[in-house]
Protein backbone atom coordinates (compact mmCIF):
# COMPACT_ATOMS: atom_id res chain seq x y z
CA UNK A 1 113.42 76.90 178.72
CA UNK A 2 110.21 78.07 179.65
CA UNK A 3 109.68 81.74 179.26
CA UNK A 4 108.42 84.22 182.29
CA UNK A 5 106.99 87.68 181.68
CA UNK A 6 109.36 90.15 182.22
CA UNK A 7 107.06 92.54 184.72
CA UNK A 8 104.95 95.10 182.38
CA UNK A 9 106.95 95.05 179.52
CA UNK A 10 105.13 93.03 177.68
CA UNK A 11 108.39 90.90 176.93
CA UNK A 12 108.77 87.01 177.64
CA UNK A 13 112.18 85.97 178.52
CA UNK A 14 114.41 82.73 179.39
CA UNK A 15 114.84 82.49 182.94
CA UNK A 16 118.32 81.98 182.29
CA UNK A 17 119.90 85.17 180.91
CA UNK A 18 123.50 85.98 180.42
CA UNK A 19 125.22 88.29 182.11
CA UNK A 20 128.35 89.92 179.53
CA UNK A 21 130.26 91.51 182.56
CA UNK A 22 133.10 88.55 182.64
CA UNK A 23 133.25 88.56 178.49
CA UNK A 24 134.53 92.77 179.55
CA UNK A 25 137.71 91.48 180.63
CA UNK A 26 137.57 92.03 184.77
CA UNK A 27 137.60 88.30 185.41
CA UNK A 28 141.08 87.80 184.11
CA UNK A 29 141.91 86.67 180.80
CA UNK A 30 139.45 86.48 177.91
CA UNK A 31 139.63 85.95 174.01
CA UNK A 32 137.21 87.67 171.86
CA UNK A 33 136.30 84.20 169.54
CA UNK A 34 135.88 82.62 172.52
CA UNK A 35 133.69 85.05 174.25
CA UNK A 36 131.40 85.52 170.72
CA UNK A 37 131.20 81.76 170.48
CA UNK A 38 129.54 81.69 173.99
CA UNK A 39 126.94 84.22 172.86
CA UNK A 40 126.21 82.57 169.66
CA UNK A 41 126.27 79.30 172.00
CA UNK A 42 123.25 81.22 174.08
CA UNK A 43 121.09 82.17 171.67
CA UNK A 44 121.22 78.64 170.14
CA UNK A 45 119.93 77.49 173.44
CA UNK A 46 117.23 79.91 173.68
CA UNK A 47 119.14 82.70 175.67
CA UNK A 48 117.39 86.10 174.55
CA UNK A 49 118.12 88.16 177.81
CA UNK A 50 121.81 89.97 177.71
CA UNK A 51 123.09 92.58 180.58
CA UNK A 52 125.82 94.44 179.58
CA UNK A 53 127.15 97.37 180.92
CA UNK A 54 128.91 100.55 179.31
CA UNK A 55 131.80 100.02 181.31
CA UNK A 56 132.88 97.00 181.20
CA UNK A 57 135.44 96.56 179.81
CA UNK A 58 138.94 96.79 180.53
CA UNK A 59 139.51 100.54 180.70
CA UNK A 60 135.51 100.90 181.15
CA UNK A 61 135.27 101.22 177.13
CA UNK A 62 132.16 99.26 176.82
CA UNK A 63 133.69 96.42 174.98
CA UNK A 64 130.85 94.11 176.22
CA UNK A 65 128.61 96.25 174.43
CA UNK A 66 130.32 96.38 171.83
CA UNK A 67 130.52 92.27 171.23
CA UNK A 68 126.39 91.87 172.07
CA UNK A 69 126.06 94.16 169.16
CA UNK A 70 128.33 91.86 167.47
CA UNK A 71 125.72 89.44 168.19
CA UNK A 72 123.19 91.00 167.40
CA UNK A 73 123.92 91.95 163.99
CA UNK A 74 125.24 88.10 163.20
CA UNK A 75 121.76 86.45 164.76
CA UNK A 76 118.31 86.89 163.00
CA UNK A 77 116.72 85.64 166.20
CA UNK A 78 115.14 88.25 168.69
CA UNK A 79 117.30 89.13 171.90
CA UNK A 80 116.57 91.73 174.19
CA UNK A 81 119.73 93.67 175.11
CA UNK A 82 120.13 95.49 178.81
CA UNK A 83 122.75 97.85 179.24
CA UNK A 84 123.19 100.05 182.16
CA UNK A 85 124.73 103.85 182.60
CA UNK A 86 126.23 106.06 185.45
CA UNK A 87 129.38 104.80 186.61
CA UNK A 88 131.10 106.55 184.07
CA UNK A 89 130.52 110.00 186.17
CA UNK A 90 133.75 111.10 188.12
CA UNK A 91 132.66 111.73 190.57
CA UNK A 92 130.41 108.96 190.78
CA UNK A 93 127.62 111.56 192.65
CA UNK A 94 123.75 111.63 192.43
CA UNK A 95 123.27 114.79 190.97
CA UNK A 96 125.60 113.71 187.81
CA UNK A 97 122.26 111.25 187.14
CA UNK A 98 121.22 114.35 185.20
CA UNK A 99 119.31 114.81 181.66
CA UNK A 100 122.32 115.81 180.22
CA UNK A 101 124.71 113.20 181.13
CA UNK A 102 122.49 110.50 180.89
CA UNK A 103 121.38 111.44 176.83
CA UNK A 104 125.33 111.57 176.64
CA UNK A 105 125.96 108.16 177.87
CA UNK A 106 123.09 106.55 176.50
CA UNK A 107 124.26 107.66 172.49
CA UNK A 108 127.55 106.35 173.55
CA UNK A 109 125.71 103.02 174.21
CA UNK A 110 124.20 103.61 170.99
CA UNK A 111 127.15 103.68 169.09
CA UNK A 112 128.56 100.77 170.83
CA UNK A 113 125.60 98.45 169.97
CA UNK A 114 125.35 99.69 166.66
CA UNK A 115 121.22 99.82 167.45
CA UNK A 116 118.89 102.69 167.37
CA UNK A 117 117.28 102.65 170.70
CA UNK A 118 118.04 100.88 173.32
CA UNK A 119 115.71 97.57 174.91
CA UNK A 120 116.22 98.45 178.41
CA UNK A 121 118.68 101.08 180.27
CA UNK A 122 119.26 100.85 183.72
CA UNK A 123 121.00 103.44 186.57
CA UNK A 124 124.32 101.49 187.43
CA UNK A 125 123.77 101.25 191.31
CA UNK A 126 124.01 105.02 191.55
CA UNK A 127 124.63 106.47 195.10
CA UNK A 128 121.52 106.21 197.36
CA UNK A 129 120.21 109.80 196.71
CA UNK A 130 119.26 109.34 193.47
CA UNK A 131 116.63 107.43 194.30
CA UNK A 132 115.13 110.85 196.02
CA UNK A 133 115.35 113.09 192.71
CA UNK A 134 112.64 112.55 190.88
CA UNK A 135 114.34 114.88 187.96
CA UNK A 136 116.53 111.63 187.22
CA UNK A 137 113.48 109.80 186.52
CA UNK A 138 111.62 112.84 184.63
CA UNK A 139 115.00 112.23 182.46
CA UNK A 140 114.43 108.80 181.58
CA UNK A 141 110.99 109.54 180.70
CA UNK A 142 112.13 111.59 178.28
CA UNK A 143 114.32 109.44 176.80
CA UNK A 144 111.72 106.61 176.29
CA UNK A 145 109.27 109.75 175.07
CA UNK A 146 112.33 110.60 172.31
CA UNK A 147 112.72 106.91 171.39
CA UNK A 148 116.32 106.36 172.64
CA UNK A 149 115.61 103.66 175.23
CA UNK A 150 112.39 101.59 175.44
CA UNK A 151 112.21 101.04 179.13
CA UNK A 152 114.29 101.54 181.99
CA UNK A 153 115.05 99.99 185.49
CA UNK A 154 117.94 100.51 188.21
CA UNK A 155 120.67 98.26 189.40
CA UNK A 156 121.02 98.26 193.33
CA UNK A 157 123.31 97.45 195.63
CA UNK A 158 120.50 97.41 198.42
CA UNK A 159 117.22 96.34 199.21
CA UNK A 160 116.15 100.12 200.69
CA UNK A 161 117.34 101.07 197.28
CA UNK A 162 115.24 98.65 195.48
CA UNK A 163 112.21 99.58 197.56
CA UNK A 164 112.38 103.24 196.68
CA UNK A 165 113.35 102.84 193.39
CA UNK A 166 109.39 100.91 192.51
CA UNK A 167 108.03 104.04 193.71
CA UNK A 168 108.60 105.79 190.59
CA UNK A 169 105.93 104.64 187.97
CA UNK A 170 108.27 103.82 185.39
CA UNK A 171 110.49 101.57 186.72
CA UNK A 172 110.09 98.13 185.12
CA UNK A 173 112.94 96.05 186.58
CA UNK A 174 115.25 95.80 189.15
CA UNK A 175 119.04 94.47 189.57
CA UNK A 176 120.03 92.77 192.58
CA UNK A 177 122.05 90.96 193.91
CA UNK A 178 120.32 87.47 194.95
CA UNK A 179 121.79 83.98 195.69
CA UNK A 180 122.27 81.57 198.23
CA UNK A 181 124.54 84.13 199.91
CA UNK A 182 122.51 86.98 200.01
CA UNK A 183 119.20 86.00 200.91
CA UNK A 184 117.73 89.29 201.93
CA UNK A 185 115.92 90.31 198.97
CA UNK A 186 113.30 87.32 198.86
CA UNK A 187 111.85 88.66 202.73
CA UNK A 188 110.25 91.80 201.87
CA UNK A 189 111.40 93.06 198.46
CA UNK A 190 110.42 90.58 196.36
CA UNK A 191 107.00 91.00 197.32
CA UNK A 192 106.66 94.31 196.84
CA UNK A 193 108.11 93.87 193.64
CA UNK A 194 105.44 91.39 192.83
CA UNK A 195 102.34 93.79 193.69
CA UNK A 196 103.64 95.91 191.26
CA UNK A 197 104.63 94.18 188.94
CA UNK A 198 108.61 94.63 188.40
CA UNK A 199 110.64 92.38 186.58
CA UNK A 200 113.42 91.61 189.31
CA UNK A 201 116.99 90.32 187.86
CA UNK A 202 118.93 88.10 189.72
CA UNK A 203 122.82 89.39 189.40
CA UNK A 204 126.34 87.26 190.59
CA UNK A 205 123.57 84.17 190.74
CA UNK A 206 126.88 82.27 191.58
CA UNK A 207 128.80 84.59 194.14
CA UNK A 208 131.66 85.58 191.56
CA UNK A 209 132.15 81.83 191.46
CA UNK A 210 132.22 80.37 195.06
CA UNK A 211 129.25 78.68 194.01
CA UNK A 212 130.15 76.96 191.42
CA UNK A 213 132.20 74.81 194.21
CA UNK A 214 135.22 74.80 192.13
CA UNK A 215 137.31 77.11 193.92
CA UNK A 216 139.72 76.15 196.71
CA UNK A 217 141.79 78.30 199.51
CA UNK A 218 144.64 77.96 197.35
CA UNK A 219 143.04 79.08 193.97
CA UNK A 220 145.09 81.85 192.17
CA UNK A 221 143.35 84.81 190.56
CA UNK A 222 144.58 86.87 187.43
CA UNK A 223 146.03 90.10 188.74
CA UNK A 224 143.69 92.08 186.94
CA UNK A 225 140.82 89.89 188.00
CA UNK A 226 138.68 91.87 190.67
CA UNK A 227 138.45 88.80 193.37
CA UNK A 228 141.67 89.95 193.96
CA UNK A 229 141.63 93.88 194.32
CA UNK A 230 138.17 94.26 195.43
CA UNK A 231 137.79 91.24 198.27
CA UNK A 232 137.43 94.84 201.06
CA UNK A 233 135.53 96.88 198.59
CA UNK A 234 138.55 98.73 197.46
CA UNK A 235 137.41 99.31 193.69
CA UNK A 236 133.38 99.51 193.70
CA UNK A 237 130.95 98.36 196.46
CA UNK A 238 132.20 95.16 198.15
CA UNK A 239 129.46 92.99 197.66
CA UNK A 240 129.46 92.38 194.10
CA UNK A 241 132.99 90.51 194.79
CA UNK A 242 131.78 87.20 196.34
CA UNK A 243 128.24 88.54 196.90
CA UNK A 244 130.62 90.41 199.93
CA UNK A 245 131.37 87.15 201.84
CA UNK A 246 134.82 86.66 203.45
CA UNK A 247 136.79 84.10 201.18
CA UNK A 248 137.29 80.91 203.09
CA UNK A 249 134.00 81.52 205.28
CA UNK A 250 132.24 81.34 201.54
CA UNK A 251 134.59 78.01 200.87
CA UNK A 252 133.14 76.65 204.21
CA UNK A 253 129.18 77.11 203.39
CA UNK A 254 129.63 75.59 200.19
CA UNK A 255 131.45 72.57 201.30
CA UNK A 256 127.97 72.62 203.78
CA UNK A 257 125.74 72.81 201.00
CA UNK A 258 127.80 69.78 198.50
CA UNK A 259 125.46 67.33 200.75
CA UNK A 260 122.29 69.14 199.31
CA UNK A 261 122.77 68.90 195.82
CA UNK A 262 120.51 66.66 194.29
CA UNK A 263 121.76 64.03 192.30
CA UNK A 264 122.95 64.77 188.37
CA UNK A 265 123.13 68.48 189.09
CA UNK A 266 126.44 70.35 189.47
CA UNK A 267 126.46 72.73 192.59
CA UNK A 268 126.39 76.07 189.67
CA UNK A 269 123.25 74.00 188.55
CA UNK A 270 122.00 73.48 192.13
CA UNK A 271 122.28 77.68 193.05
CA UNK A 272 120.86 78.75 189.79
CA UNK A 273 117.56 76.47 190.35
CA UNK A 274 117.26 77.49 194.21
CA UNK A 275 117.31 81.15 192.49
CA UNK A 276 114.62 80.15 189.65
CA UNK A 277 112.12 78.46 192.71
CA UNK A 278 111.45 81.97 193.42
CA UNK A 279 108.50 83.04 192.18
CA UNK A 280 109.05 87.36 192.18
CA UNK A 281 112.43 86.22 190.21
CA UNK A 282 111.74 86.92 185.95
CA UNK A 283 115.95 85.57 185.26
CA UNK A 284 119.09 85.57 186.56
CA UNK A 285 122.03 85.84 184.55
CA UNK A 286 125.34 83.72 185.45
CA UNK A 287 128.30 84.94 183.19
CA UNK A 288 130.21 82.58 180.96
CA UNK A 289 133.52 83.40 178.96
CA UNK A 290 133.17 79.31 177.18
CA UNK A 291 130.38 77.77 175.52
CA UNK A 292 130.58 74.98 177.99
CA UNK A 293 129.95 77.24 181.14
CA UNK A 294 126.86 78.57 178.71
CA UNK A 295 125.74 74.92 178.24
CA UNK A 296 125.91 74.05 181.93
CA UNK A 297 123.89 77.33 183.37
CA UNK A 298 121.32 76.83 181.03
CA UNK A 299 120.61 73.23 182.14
CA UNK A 300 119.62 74.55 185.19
CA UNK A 301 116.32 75.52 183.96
CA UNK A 302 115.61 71.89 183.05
CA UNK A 303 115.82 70.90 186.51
CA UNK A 304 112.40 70.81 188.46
CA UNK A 305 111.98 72.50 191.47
CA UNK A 306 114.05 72.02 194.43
CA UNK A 307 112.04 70.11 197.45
CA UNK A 308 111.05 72.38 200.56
CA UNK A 309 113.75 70.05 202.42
CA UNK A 310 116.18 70.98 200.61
CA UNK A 311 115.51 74.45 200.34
CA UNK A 312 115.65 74.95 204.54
CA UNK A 313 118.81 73.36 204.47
CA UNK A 314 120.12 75.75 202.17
CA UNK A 315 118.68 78.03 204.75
CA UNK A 316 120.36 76.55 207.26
CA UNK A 317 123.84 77.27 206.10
CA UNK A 318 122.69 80.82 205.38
CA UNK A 319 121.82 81.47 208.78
CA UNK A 320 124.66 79.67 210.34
CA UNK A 321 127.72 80.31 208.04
CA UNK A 322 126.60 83.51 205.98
CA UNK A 323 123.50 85.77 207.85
CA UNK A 324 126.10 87.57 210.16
CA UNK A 325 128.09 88.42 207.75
CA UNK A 326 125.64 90.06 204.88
CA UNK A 327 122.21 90.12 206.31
CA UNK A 328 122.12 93.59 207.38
CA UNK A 329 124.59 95.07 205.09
CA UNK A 330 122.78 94.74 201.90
């Protein structure tokens, strides 16, 4: 895979990343061996971008953490290691983004990757009013100035969020959610993020899975899988189940976009390269509990670029099947 520069950091990562929020345990069933063999499975394929989380997990006990530093004390190869801290607080307010609690969550994340400081910590879509106290950021600065963290970004759930957050000097990425669902980001945001230089990561590239074009009006969820308690945003915010897209109106824009897919690509394949056409985009990073799910997202990087045809009919179907229902939400 061809590396891009990951905004002023300095770093060069795979444009395919992998995203350790499934290996948790809130997608339903996993198996530790299995989950670890995926990892390993990524790094042999050039993989050296992880987001992690110190909640997920099961009962929010960072056990994704806890496997990528698994990983990362079984691999001699170099992999850069996101994690992201906040939704621990209860309750989940702005002014808990304080000094305090985030030194206190941040040595917890230490402990869990077994590492001294972390690559990159990021605010875990924190309510909109942190991004208007500057203190929270004056805290992170001091955590890169005492060597806990490197750098630091934010996770967002919206693109005002996202704007505001590249204010503040310091920020060097930014989490959102972007596929062919939720188009919004790429008309203003990216740009912005561009002219300044912020690494922007590309989270649920494959709308919790309706885009892999595997998933029928009959499929049946785990219990304890969230794309069955959070479908109205009972849990956490509603778009990061099925990018927030009503079930069967998601199963109708992907049968809309099978005709689209160009030949010897899957349609996971096909919505991870319309992602990686972007140019403001430094990865996005699909989840995988198997090896072969690991194998197939990465492939998509081989691809070449997706032709300007097909990338207005993919528009298309946006605006038709999927603009009414996101657009102005997120």
């Amino acid at each position: 895979m061809h590396s891009r520069i990951f905004g002023r950091t300095g770093w060069t990562v795979a444009p395919i990343g992998f995203g350790a929020w499934e290996i948790g345990g809130e997608f339903g069933r996993v198996d530790d061996n299995e989950s670890l063999a995926a990892l390993h499975t990524a790094v042999d394929l050039g993989v050296n971008f992880f987001d992690t989380s110190d909640v997920y997990g099961s009962n929010g006990d960072g056990h994704s953490e806890k496997l990528l530093g698994r990983l990362k004390r079984e691999r001699r190869e170099p992999i850069l290691i996101a994690t992201k801290a906040g939704r621990r607080l209860r309750p989940h307010v702005a002014e808990g983004y304080n000094r305090v609690n985030l030194e206190a969550f941040v040595d917890q994340s230490l402990r869990n990757l077994g590492v001294e400081r972390i690559d990159l910590l990021q605010l875990h879509c924190p309510p909109p009013e942190a991004y208007y106290r500057p203190e929270t950021f004056d805290a992170l600065d001091d955590l890169v100035k005492i060597g806990k963290i490197q750098h630091y970004g934010v996770s967002v759930q919206k693109v005002e969020e996202g704007l505001k957050a590249i204010e503040f000097p310091n920020v060097q990425s930014v989490q959102i959610v972007f596929n062919l669902f939720r188009q919004r980001p790429a008309e203003l945001f990216f740009g912005e993020a561009l002219k300044r230089k912020v690494a922007i990561i590309a989270r649920v590239p494959l709308a919790s899975g309706l885009l892999t074009g595997k998933m029928k009006a009959d499929t049946v969820f785990e219990p304890d899988d969230h794309r069955v308690a959070n479908r109205n945003g009972e849990i956490f915010d509603r778009g990061e189940t099925f990018s927030g897209v009503d079930y069967p109106a998601g199963l109708a824009a992907v049968d809309d976009l099978r005709p689209w897919v160009p030949a010897g690509m899957t349609l996971a394949q096909f919505a991870l390269r319309w992602i990686l056409d972007f140019e403001a985009v430094t990865c996005t990073i699909p989840g995988a509990k198997f090896s072969a799910q690991v194998k197939d997202n990465v492939q998509a990087a081989a691809f070449p670029s997706l032709s300007e045809d097909v990338h207005a009919q993919a528009r298309s179907v946006y605006d038709r099947r999927i603009r009414g229902l996101v657009h102005a939400r997120w």
